[in-house]
Protein backbone atom coordinates (compact mmCIF):
# COMPACT_ATOMS: atom_id res chain seq x y z
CA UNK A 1 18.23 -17.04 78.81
CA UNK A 2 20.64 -19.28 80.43
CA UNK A 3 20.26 -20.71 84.19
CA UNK A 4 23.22 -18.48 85.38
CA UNK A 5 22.05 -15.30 83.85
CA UNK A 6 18.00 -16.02 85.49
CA UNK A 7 19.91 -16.28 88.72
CA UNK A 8 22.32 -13.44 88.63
CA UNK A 9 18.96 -11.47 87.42
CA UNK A 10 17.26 -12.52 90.37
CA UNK A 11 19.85 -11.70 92.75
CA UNK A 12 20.01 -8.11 91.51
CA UNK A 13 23.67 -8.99 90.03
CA UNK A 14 23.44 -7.77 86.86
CA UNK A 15 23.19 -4.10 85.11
CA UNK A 16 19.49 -3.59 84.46
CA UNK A 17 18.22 -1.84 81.68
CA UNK A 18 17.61 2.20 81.79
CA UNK A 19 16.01 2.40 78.70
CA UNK A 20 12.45 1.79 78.61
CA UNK A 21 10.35 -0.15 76.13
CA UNK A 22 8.39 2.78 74.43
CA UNK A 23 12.20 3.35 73.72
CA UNK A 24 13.34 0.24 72.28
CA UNK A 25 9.94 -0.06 69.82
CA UNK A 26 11.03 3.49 68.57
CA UNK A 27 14.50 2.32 68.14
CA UNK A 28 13.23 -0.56 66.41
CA UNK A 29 10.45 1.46 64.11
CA UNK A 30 13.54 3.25 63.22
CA UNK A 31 15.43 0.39 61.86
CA UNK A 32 12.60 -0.59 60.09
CA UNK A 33 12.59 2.74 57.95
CA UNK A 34 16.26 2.21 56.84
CA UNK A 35 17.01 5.03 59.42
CA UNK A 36 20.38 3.16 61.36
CA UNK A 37 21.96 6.40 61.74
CA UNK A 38 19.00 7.66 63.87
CA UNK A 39 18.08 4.32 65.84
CA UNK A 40 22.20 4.32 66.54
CA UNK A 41 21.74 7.93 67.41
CA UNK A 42 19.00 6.95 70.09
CA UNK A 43 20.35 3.84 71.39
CA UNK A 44 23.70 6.26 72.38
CA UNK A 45 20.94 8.66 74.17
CA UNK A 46 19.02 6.00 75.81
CA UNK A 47 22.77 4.38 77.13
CA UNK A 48 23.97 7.19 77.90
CA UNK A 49 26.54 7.72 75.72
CA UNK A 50 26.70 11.50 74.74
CA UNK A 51 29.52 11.69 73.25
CA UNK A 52 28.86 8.95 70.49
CA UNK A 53 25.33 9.79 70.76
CA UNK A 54 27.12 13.78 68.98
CA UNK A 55 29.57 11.72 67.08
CA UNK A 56 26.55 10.14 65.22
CA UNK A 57 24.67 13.42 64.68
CA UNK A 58 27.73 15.19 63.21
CA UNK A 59 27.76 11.71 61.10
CA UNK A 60 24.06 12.60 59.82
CA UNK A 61 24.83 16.31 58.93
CA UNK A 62 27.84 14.51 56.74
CA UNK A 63 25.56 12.00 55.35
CA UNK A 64 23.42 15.20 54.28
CA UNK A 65 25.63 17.17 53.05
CA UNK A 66 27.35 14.20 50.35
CA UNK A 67 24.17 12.84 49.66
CA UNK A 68 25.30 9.46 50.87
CA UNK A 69 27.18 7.97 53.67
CA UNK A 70 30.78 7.63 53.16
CA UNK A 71 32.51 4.34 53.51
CA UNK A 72 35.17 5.96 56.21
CA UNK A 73 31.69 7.15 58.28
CA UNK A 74 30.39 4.04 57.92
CA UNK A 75 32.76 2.22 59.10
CA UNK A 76 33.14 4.77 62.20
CA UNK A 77 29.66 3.81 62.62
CA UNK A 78 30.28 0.23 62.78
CA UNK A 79 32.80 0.82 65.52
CA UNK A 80 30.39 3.15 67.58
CA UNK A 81 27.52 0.70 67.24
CA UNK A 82 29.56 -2.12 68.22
CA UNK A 83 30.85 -0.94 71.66
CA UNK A 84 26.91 0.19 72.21
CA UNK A 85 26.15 -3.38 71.11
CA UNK A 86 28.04 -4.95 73.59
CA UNK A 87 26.83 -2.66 76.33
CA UNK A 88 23.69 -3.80 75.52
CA UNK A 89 24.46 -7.36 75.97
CA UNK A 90 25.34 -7.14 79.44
CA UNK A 91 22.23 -5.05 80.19
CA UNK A 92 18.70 -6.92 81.32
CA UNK A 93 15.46 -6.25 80.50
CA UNK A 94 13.17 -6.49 82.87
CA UNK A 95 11.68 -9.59 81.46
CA UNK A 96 15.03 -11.06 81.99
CA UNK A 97 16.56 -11.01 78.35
CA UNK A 98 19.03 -8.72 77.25
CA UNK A 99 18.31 -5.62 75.64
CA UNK A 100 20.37 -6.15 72.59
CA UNK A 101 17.87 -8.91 72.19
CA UNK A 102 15.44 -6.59 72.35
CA UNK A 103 16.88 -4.63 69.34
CA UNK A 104 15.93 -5.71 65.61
């Protein structure tokens, strides 16, 4: 963590994290079972992003139904994941790293 963000942190100057870390290991334990879909879904929750975090569950009823994601939902997933991404760049942990950092 760089000098600037410690400091900011300590002043109270950045966005902390909502999201606890019984959240981020389940997020996590769902990446590790191939499930991106899901760990996107519950990133959106634990942001609070409802309307990507119903975007992405319409996205796994699709996925269902064809038997395979395809490529046009993927790449809508991309786009979702990235804006939650870079949310969770600019939020800190409360050991002082990000939370996307936190994320496998």
């Amino acid at each position: 963590m760089s000098k600037l963000r410690t400091i900011l942190a300590q002043e109270g100057l950045l966005k902390t994290a909502r999201i606890t870390d019984a959240e981020v290991r389940q997020i996590n334990k769902m990446t590790d079972r191939n499930d991106h879909t899901g760990a996107a879904r519950a990133l959106a929750k634990a942001l609070g992003r409802k309307r990507d975090e119903k975007i992405l569950t319409h996205m796994e009823a699709l996925r269902d139904l064809y038997g395979y994601m395809p490529h046009q939902l993927d790449e809508m997933k991309r786009e979702i994941t990235k804006g939650m991404y870079d949310e969770a760049r600019r939020i800190t942990m409360p050991d002082g790293r990000s939370l996307y950092e936190h994320l496998d």
